[in-house]
Each structure stands twice: as C-alpha cells, then as structure tokens.
Protein backbone atom coordinates (compact mmCIF):
# COMPACT_ATOMS: atom_id res chain seq x y z
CA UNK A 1 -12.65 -21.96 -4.67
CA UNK A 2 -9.45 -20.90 -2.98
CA UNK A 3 -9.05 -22.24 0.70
CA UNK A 4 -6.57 -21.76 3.49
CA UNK A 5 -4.66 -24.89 4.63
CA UNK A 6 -4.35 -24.09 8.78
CA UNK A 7 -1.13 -24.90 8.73
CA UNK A 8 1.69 -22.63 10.49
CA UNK A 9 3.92 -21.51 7.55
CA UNK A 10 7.59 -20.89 8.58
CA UNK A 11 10.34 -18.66 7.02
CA UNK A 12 12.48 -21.83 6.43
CA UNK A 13 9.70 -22.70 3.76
CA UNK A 14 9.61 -19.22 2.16
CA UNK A 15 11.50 -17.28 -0.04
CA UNK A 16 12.24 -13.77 0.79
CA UNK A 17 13.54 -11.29 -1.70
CA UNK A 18 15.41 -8.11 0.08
CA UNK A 19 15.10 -5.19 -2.18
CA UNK A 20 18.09 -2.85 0.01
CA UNK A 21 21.68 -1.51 0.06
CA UNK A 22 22.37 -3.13 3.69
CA UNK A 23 23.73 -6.21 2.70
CA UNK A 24 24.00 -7.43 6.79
CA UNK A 25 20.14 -7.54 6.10
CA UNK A 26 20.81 -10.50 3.67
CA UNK A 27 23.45 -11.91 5.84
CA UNK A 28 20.87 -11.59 9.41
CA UNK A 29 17.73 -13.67 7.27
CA UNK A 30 19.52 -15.97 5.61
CA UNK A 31 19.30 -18.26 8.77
CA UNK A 32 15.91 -18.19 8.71
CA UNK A 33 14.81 -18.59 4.98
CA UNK A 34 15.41 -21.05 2.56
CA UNK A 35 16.02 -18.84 -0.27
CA UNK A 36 17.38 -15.32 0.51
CA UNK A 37 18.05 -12.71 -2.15
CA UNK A 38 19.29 -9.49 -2.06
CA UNK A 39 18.82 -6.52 -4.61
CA UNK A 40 19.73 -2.77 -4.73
CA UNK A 41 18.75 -1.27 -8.01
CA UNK A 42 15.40 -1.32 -9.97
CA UNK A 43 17.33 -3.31 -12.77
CA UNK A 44 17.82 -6.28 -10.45
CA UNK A 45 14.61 -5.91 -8.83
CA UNK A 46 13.16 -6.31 -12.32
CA UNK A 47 15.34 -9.49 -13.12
CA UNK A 48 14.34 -11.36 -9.86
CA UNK A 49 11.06 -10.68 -9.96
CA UNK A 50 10.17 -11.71 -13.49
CA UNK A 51 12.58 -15.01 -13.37
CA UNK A 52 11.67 -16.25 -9.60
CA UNK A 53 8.66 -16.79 -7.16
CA UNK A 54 8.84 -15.16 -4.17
CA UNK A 55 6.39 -15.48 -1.23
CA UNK A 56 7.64 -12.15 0.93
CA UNK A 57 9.53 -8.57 0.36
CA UNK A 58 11.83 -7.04 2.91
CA UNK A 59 11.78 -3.43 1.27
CA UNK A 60 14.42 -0.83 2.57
CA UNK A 61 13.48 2.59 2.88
CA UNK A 62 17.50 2.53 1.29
CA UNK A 63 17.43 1.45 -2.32
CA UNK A 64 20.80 2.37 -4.60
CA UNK A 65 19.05 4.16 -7.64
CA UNK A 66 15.47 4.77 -6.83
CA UNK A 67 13.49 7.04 -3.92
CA UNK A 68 11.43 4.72 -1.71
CA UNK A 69 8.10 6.15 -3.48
CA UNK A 70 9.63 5.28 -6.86
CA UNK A 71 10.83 1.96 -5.49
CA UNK A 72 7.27 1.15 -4.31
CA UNK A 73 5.52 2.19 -7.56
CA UNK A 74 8.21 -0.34 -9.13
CA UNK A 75 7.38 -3.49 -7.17
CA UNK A 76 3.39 -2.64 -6.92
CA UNK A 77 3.72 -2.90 -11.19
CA UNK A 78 5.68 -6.03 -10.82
CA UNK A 79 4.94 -7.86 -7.52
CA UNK A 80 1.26 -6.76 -6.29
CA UNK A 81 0.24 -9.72 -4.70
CA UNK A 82 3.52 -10.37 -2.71
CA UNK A 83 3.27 -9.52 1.12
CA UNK A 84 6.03 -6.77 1.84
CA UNK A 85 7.29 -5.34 4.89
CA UNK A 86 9.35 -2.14 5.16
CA UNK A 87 12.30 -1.72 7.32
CA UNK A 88 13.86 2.16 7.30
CA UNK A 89 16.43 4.33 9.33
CA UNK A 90 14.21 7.26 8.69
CA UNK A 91 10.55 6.55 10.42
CA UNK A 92 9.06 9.75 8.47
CA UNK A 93 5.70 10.91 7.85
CA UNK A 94 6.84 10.70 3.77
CA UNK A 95 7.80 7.19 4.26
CA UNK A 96 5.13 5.78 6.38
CA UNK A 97 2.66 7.20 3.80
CA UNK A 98 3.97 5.75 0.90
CA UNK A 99 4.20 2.64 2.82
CA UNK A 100 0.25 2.75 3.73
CA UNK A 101 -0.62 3.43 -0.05
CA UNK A 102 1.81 0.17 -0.74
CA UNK A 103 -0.22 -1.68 1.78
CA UNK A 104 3.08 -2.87 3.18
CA UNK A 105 2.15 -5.17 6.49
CA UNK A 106 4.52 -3.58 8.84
CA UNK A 107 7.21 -0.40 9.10
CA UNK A 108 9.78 -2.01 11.52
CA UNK A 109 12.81 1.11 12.31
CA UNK A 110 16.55 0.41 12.86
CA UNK A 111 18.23 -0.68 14.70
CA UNK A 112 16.62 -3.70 13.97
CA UNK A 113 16.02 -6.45 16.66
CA UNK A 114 16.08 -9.80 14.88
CA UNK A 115 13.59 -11.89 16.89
CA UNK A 116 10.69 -8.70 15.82
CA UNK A 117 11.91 -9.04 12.28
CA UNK A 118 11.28 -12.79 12.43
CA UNK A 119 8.27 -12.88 14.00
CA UNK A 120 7.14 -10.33 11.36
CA UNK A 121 8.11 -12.42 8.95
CA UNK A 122 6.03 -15.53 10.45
CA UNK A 123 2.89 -13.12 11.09
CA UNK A 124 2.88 -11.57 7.57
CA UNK A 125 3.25 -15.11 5.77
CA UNK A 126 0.68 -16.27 7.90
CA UNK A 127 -2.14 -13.78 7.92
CA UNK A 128 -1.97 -11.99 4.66
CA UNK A 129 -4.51 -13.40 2.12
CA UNK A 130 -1.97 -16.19 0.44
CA UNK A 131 -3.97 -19.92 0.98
CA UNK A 132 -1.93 -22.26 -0.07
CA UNK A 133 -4.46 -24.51 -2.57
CA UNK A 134 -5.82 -22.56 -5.49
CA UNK A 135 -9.24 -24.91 -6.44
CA UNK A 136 -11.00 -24.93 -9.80
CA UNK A 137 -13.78 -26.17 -11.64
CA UNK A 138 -13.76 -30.08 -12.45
CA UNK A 139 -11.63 -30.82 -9.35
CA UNK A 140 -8.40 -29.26 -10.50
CA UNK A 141 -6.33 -27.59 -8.12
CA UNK A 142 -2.62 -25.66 -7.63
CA UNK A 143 -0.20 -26.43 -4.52
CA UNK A 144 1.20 -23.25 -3.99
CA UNK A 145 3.19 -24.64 -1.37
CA UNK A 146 4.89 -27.05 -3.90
CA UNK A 147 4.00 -25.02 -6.90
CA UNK A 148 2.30 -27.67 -9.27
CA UNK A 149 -1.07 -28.46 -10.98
CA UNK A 150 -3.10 -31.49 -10.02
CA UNK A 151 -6.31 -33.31 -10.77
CA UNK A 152 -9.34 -34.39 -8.92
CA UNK A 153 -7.45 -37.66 -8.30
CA UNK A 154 -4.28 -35.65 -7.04
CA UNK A 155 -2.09 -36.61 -10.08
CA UNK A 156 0.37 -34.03 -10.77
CA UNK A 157 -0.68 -31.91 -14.35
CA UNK A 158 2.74 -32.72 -16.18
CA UNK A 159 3.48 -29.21 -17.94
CA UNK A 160 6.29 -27.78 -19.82
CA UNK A 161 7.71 -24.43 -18.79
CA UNK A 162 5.47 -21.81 -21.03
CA UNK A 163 2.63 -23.93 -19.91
CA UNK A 164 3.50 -23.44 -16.39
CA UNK A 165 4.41 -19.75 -16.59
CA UNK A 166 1.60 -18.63 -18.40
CA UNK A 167 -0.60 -20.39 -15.42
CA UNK A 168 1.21 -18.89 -13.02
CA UNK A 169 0.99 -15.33 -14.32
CA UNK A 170 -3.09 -15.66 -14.97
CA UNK A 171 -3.33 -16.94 -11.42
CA UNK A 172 -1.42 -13.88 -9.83
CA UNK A 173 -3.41 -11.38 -11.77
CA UNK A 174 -6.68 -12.92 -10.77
CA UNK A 175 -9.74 -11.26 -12.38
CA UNK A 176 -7.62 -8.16 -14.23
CA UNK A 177 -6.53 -9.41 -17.92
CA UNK A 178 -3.25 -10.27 -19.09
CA UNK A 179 -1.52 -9.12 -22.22
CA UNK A 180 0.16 -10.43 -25.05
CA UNK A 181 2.94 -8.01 -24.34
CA UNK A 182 3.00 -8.65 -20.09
CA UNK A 183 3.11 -12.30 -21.50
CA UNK A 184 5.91 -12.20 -24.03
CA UNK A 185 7.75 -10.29 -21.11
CA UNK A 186 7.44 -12.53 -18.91
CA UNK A 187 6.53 -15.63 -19.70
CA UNK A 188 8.90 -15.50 -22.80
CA UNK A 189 11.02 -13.66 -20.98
CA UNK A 190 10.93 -10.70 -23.60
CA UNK A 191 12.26 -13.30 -26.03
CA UNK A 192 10.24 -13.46 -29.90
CA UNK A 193 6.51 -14.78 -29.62
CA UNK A 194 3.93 -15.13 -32.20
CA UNK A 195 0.44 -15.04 -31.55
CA UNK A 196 -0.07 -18.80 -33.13
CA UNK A 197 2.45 -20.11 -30.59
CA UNK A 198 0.97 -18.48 -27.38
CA UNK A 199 -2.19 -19.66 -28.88
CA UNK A 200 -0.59 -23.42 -28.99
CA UNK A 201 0.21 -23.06 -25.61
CA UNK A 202 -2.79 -22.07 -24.35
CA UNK A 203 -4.56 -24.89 -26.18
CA UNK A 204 -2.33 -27.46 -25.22
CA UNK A 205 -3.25 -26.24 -21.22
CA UNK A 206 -6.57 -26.85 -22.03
CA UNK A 207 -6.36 -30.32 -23.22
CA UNK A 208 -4.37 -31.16 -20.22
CA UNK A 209 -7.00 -29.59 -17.67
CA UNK A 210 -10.12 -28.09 -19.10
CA UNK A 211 -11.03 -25.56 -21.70
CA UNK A 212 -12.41 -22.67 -19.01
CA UNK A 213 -8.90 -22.63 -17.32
CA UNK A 214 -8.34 -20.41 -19.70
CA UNK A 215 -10.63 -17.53 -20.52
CA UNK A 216 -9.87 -15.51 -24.07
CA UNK A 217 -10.55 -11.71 -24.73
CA UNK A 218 -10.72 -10.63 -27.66
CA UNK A 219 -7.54 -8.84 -29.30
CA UNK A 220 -7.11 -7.98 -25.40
CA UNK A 221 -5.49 -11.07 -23.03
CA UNK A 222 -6.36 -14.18 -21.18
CA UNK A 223 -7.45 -14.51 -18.08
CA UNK A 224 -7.60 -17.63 -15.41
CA UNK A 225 -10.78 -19.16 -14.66
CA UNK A 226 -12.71 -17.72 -11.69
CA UNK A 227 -10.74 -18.16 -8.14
CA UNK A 228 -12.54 -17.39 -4.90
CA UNK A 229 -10.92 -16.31 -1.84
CA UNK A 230 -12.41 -17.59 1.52
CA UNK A 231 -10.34 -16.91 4.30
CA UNK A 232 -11.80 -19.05 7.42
C-alpha cells in the first residue's frame, strides 16, 4: 500500500528540471531548490531525464528545437508521472489545450511574479498524487524522500546500481509493463545487455527482498509488485 506522509514538502528538498530557453528562469529558482537544471532541446531533455530523478517540471511554452505540443508529447513518453507546470509568454487557446491534455498543474503567464511561481511550486509538490513511502508485501517499503529500499525492520536493502534502477523504473510505470528494450535504455543506459544478465539482476532483487517484487511476462517485461495509492 502506498501512503502519504503529512508532511509539508518544500522546494529546498526537490529537484526541479526547467525544460526552456530563458535561462533567468534557472537563475530566479535556483534559490529555492536544491537541485536546479536547465534544458532547451529535446536531446538534453532526453539525457536528464533518463540519467536523474526529478520530482517537478517547469515547462516553457519556449523550447529551442521543438513546438510546445511536440515538447509535451516528448516528456509525457519519458517523464509521465512527474508533476509539471507550464509557464508561457503566449496564454493561447493552442497552448492551454495542449497543456490540459498534458495534465500540467498550472499555466502561470509572464511576466512572472516569483512568490506565485513558488507557491506553485509548494502546492504542486504537495497535492499531486506523489506519497512519499511506497509499501509492499512482507513489510518492505521505498523512501522516496531519500530514495532507498528498506525492510520490515527499517534496514536499508543494500543494492547495486542495475538493481536499483531497474526498481526504480518498475515502480514509476506502476501496473503498465516494462520492456527489455525501455530497460536496456535506461537502466543500461542503451549500453549492451543480454537477457541472462537482466535475468541475474532481477533474481538477485529477489533474494534480497522477495520473489513477487518482481512480476515476469512472458517474452513481454517485468513489472513491480502491486502498489496502491490512498491519498488521505
């Protein structure tokens, strides 16, 4: 069962990745978040995205090599889960559309006044559906605050990198299945994988947790064990 720690989460505990070509934007949120990036183009948005974590997206209406519909179409493939709010110099009917369909929390205009942006920023970590203790069967649970695997005695799962990206990718693609090619892409980071060493991975997950952590589908994917959402 997933549950919500009532806890107020701050930008100074996030990260924020800014996908825009208004580099003040980085410069004005910086303050305020612990880890700040900034990206322009859909090859950089692709390289953050598959090598970091990050718990919200500023998206500008502005992007260097994409339209904002492409741009949203890019980071619904690669960042579903991840709350987003849309800043834009152009408040159109176009724009607010595509920003509904992304399901982007708010559509702040410019000029932008700071204090809204940040208080944006607190509202959308706070209220979209992002708990911050994943809980399994057996007693087994994730901090996503402090991103690690424990046991029903709250001693840390002690995994090696594969091990911990592979969770991490079941767990934010919930109930759909993952590929073998989605996991040599990012887990492996496109780098060579066989199917006898994913299948050592997975294997060695299970004897450090349990065996249903991991769910196989036939010549399909994996997927996580069953994770329920109860927002209180």
């Amino acid at each position: 069962m997933l549950k919500m720690i009532k806890s107020l989460r701050q930008p100074s505990n996030a990260k924020l990745l800014i996908v825009s070509s208004h580099v003040e934007l980085q410069n004005e949120m910086s303050e305020y978040f612990k880890e700040c990036k900034l990206v322009s183009s859909s090859t950089n948005i692709i390289s953050e995205l598959e090598g970091n974590r990050f718990d919200l997206i500023i998206l500008d209406t502005k992007v260097d090599d994409m339209s904002f519909v492409e741009v949203c179409a890019l980071l619904h493939k690669y960042a579903a889960s991840i709350p987003k709010i849309v800043v834009s110099d152009d408040d159109n009917e176009e724009n607010i559309k595509a920003a509904v369909n992304f399901s982007a929390y708010a559509f702040l205009s410019r000029p932008l006044n700071l204090k809204d942006l940040t208080l944006s920023t607190i509202m959308c970590l706070n209220q979209t559906k992002r708990g911050d203790k994943y809980e399994f069967a057996e007693g087994f649970y994730y901090d996503n605050y402090r991103e690690l695997f424990f046991d029903k005695y709250g001693k840390k799962i002690e995994l090696t990198k594969l091990e911990y990206g592979l969770l991490r990718l079941l767990l934010e693609n919930g109930k759909e299945i993952t590929d073998y090619d989605d996991i040599q892409r990012v887990v492996w980071k496109g780098k060579k994988m066989s199917v006898f060493t994913m299948r050592n991975v997975v294997n060695k997950i299970r004897q450090k947790m349990y065996y249903g952590i991991i769910k196989n589908h036939s010549n399909k994917g994996y997927t996580i064990d069953s994770v329920i959402y109860d927002k209180k």
